[in-house]
C-alpha atoms as a PDB file:
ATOM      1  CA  UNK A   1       3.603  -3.106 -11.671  1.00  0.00           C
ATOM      2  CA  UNK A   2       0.449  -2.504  -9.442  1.00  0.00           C
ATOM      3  CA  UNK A   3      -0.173  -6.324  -8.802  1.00  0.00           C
ATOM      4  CA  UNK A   4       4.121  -6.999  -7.521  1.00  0.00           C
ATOM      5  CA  UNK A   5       3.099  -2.872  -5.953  1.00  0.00           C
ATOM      6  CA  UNK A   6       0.000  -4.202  -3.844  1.00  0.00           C
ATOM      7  CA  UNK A   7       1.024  -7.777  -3.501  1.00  0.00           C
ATOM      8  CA  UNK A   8       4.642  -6.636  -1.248  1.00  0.00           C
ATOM      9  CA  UNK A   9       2.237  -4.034   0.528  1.00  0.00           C
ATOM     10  CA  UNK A  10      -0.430  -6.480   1.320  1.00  0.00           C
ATOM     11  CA  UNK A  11       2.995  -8.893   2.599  1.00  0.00           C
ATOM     12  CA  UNK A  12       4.261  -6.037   4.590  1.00  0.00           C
ATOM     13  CA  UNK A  13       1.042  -5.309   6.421  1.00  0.00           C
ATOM     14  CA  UNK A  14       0.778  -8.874   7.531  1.00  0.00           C
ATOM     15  CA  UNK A  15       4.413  -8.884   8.817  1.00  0.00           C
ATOM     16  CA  UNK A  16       3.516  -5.691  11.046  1.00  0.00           C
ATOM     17  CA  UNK A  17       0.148  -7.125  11.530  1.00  0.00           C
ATOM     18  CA  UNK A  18      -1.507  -3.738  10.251  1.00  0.00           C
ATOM     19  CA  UNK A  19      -5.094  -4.236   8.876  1.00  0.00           C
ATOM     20  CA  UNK A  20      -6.674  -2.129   6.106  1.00  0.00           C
ATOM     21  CA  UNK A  21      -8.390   0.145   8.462  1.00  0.00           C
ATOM     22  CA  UNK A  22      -4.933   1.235  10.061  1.00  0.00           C
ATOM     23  CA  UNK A  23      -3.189   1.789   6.698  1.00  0.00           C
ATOM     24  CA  UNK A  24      -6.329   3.975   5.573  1.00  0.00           C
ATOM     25  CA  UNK A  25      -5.935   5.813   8.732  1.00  0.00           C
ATOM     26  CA  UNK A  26      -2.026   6.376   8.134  1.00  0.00           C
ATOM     27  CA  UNK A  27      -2.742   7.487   4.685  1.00  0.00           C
ATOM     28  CA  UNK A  28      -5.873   9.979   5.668  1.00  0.00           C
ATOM     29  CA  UNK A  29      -8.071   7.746   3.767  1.00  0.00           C
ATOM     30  CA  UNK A  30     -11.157   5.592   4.659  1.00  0.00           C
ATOM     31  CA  UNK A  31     -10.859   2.248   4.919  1.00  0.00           C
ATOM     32  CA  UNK A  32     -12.944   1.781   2.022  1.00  0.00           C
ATOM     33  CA  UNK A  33     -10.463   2.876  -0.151  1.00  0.00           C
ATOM     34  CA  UNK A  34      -7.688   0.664   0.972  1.00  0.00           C
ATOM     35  CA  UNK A  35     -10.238  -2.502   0.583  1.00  0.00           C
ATOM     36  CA  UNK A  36     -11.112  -1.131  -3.065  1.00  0.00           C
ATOM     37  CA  UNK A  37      -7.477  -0.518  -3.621  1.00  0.00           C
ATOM     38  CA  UNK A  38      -7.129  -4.613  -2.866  1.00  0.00           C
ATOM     39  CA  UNK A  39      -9.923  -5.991  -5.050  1.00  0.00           C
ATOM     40  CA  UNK A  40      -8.692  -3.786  -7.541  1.00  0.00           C
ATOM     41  CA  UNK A  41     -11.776  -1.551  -8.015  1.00  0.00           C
ATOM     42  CA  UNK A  42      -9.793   1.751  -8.297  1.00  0.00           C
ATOM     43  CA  UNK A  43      -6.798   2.211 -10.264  1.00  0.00           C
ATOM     44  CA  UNK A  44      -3.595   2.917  -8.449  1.00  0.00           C
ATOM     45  CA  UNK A  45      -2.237   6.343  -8.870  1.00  0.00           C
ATOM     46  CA  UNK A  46       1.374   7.932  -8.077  1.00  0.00           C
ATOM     47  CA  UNK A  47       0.182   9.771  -5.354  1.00  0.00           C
ATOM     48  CA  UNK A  48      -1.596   6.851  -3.682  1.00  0.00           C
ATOM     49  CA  UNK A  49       1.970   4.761  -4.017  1.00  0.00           C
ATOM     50  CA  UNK A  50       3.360   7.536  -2.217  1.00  0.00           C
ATOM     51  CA  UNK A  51       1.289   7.808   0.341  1.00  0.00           C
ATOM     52  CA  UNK A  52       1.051   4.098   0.939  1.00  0.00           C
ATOM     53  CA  UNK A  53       5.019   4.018   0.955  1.00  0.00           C
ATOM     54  CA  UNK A  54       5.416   7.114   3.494  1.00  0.00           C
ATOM     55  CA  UNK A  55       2.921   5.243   5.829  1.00  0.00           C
ATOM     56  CA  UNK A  56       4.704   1.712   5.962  1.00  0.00           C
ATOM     57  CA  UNK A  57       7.882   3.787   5.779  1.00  0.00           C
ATOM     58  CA  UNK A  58       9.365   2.371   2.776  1.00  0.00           C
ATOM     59  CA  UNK A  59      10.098   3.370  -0.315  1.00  0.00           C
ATOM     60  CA  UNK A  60       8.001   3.171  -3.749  1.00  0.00           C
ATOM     61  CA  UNK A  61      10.791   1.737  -5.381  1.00  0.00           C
ATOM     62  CA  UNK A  62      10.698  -0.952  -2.510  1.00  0.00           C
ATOM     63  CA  UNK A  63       7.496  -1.939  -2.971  1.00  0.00           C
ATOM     64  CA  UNK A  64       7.903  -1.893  -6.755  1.00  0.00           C
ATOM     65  CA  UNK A  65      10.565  -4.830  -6.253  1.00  0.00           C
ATOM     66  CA  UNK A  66      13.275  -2.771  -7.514  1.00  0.00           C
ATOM     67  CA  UNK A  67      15.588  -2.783  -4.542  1.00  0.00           C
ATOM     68  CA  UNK A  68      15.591  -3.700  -0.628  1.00  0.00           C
ATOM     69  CA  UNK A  69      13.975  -1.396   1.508  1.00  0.00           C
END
């Protein structure tokens, strides 16, 4: 679930050209913890979905690959 999770987020970012550095910002992380979030250094929690879904204004379910949008 976190690789399909991080895989659409990382495809939605490039589609609204938004860089790690603007996603931390939108989540009230640093940037550093988007980049570990990517290489997989940090586990992904609930919370963080959530987060990470409010700022690309989606849904968790969405980004799960359960249903459009």
């Amino acid at each position: 679930m976190n690789e399909i999770f991080l895989n659409n987020v990382r495809r939605v970012m490039e589609e609204r050209n938004i860089d790690n550095q603007v996603l931390a910002e939108k989540c009230g992380w640093v940037r550093e913890t988007v980049d570990r979030l990517f290489r997989r250094n940090i586990p992904l929690k609930l919370d963080m979905a959530v987060q990470i879904a409010d700022a690309l204004e989606l849904s968790v379910d969405y980004l799960c690959g359960r249903n459009d949008r």
